[in-house]
Protein backbone atom coordinates (compact mmCIF):
# COMPACT_ATOMS: atom_id res chain seq x y z
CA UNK A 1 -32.42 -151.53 10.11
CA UNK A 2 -30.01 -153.77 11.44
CA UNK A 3 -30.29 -155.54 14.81
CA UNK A 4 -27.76 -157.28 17.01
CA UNK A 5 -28.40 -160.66 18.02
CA UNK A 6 -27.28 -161.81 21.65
CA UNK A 7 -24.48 -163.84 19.92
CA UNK A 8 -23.31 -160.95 18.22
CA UNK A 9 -24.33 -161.20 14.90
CA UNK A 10 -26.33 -158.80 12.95
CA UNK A 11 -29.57 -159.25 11.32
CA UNK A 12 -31.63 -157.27 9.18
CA UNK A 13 -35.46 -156.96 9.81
CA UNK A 14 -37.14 -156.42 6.53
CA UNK A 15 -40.16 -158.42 6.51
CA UNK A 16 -41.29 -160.90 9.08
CA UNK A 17 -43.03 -164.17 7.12
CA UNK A 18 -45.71 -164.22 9.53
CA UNK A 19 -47.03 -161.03 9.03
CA UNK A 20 -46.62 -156.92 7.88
CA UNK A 21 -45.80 -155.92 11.85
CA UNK A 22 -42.03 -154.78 10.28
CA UNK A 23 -42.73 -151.06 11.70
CA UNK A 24 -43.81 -152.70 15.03
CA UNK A 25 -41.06 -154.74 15.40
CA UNK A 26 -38.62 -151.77 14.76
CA UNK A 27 -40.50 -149.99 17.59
CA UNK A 28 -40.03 -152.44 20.03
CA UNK A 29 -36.28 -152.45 18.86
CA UNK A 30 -36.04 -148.87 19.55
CA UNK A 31 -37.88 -149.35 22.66
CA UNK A 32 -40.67 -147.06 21.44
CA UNK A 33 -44.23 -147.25 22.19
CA UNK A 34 -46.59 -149.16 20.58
CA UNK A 35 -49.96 -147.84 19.02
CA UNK A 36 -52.43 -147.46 22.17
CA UNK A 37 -54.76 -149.48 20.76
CA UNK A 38 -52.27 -152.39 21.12
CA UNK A 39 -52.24 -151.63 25.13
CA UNK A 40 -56.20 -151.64 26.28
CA UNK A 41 -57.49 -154.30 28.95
CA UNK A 42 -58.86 -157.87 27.97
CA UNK A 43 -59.85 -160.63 30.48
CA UNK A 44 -57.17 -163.68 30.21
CA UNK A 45 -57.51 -165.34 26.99
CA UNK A 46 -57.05 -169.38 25.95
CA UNK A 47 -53.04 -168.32 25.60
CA UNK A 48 -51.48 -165.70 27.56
CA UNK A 49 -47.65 -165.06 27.37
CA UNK A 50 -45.83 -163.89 30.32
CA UNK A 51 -42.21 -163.13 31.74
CA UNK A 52 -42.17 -164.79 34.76
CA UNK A 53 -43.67 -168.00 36.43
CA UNK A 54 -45.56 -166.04 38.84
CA UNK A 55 -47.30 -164.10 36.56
CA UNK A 56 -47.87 -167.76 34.66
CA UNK A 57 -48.77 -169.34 38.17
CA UNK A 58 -51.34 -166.43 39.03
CA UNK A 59 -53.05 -166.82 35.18
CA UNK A 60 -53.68 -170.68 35.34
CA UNK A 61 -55.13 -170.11 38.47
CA UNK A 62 -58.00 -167.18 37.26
CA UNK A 63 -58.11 -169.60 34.33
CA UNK A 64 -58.98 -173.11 35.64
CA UNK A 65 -62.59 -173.65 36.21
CA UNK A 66 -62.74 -174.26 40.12
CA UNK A 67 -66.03 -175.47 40.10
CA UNK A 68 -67.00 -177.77 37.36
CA UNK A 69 -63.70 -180.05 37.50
CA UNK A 70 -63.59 -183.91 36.61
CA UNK A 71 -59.90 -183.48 38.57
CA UNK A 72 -57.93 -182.00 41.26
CA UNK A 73 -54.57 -182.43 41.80
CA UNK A 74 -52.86 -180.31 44.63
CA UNK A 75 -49.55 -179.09 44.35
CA UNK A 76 -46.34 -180.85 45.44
CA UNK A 77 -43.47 -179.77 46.44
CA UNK A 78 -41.84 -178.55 42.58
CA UNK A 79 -41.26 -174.85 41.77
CA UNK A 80 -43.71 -174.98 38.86
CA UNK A 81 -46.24 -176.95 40.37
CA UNK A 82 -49.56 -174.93 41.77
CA UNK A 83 -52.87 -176.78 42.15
CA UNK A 84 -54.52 -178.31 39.07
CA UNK A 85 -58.58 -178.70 38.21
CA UNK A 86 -58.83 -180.46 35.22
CA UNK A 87 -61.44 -180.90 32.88
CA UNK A 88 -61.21 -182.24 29.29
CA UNK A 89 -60.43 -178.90 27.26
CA UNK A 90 -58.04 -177.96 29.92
CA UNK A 91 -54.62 -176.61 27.71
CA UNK A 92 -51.32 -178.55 29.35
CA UNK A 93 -47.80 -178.49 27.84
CA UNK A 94 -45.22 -180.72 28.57
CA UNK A 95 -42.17 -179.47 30.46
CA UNK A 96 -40.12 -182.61 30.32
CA UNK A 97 -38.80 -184.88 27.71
CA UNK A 98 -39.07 -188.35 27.88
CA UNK A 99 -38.36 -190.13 25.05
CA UNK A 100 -40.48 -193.97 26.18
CA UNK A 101 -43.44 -191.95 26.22
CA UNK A 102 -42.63 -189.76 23.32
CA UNK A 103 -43.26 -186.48 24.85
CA UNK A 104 -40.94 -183.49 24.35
CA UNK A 105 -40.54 -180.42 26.95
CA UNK A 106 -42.49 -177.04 25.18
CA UNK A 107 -45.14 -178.98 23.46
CA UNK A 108 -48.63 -178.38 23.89
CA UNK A 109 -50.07 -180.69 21.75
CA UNK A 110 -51.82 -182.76 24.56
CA UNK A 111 -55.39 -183.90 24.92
CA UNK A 112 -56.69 -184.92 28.59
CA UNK A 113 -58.96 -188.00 27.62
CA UNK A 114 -59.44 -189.87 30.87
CA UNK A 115 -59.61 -189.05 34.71
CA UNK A 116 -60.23 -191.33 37.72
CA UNK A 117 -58.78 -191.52 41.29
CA UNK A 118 -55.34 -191.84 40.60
CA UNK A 119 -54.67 -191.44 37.48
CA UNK A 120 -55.34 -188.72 34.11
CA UNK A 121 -54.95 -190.04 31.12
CA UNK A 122 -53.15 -187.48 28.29
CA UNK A 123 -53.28 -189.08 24.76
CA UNK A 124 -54.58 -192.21 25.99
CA UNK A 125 -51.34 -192.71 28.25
CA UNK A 126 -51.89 -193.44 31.89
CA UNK A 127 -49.81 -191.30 34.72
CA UNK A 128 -49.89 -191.14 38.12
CA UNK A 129 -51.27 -188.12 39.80
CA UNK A 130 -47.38 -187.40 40.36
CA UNK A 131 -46.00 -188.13 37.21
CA UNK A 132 -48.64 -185.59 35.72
CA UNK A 133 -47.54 -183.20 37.95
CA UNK A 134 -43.73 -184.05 37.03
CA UNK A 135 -44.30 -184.22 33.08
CA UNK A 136 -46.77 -181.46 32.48
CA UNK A 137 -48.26 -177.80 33.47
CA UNK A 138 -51.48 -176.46 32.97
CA UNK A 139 -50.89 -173.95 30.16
CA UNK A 140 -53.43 -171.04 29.81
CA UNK A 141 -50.17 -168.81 30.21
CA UNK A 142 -46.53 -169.68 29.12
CA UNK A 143 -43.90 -167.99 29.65
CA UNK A 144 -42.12 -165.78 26.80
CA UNK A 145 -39.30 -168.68 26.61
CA UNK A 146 -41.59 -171.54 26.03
CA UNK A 147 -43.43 -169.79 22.91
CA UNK A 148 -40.07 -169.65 20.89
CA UNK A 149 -40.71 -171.04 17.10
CA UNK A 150 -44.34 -171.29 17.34
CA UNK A 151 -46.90 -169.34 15.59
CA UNK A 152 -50.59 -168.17 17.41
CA UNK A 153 -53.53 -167.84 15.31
CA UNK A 154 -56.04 -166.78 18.38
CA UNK A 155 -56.34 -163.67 20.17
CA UNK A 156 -53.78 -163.85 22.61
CA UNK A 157 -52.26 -161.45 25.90
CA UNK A 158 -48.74 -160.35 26.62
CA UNK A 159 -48.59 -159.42 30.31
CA UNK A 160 -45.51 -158.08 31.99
CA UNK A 161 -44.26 -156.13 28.49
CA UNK A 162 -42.44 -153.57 31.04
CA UNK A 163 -40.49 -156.41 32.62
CA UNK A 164 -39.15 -157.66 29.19
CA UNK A 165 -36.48 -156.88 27.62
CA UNK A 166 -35.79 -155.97 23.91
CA UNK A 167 -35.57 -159.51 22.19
CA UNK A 168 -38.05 -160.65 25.01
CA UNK A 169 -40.78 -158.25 23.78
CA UNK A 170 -40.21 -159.09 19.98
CA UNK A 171 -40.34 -163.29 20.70
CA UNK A 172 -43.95 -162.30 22.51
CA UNK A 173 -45.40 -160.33 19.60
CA UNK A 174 -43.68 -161.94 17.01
CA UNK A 175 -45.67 -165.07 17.60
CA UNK A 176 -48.96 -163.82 16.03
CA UNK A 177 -49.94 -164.14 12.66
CA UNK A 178 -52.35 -161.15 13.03
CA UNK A 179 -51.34 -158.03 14.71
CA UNK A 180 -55.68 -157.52 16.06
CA UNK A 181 -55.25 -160.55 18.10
CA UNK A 182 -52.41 -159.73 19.78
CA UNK A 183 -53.14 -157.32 23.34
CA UNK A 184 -50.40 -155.59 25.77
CA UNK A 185 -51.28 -156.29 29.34
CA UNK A 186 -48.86 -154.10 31.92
């Protein structure tokens, strides 16, 4: 089965190295339905992948523990930006490079290791309140563009599958390198 690619080309789906999904991936090419089993309800998981940054917004929010927080940071004035209670196994990927502090936009692998008044530490580097809020994003869900290239090993959601398109759909589901983990969330 050949596929076009959004440049044009053609590829050919045998086998993806991740996995033995090939028959799912030709489904979602052919916009067919998955297997139902793929599509029952789970409560938010440690990743979620959505389409759009409200979806990712409203997810971070059921997420964050609202109660037992070592931080709070409200939200500024930045489209991305929602309110943030941290606490040290809180996920948060960068969404900015800057090359001093050697962080790249996409990443995620950040640890929170210090909080006080005005400042978190991530990795043992200091930032202001504002500067967190201008470098990183709390990152229970991502958005299907900022999960290109990496793999998921953990049971993980796909919400707003209808609102995908083709190549969309196969980035989310593609990610996983076991087809039980992965759920369909409409």
């Amino acid at each position: 089965m050949f596929n076009k690619l959004c440049d044009g080309n053609l590829i050919k789906l045998i086998y993806n190295k991740r996995n033995n999904e090939t028959k799912n991936y030709n489904k979602i090419f052919k916009n067919q339905e998955l297997d139902k089993e793929t599509y029952t309800f789970r409560p938010p998981q440690r990743i979620n992948i959505c389409r759009t940054n409200l979806m990712r917004v409203k997810i971070n929010d059921m997420c964050m523990d609202k109660e037992n927080f070592c931080k709070f940071i409200e939200a500024g004035e930045g489209d991305k930006e929602q309110d943030v209670y941290l606490n040290f196994d809180t996920p948060i990927m960068c969404i900015k490079n800057n090359k001093k502090l050697n962080i790249k936009n996409g990443s995620t692998s950040f640890e929170l290791t210090g909080f006080d008044d005005k400042y978190v530490l991530v990795n043992d580097i200091q930032f202001t309140d504002v500067e967190f809020m201008k470098y990183f994003v709390v990152a229970y869900a991502m958005t299907n563009h900022k999960v290109q290239g990496i793999t998921i090993k953990q049971s993980y959601n796909i919400y707003e599958w209808n609102k995908m398109e083709t190549r969309a759909r196969y980035t989310a589901y593609s990610r996983t390198a076991d087809a039980e983990l992965v759920r369909i969330i409409n």
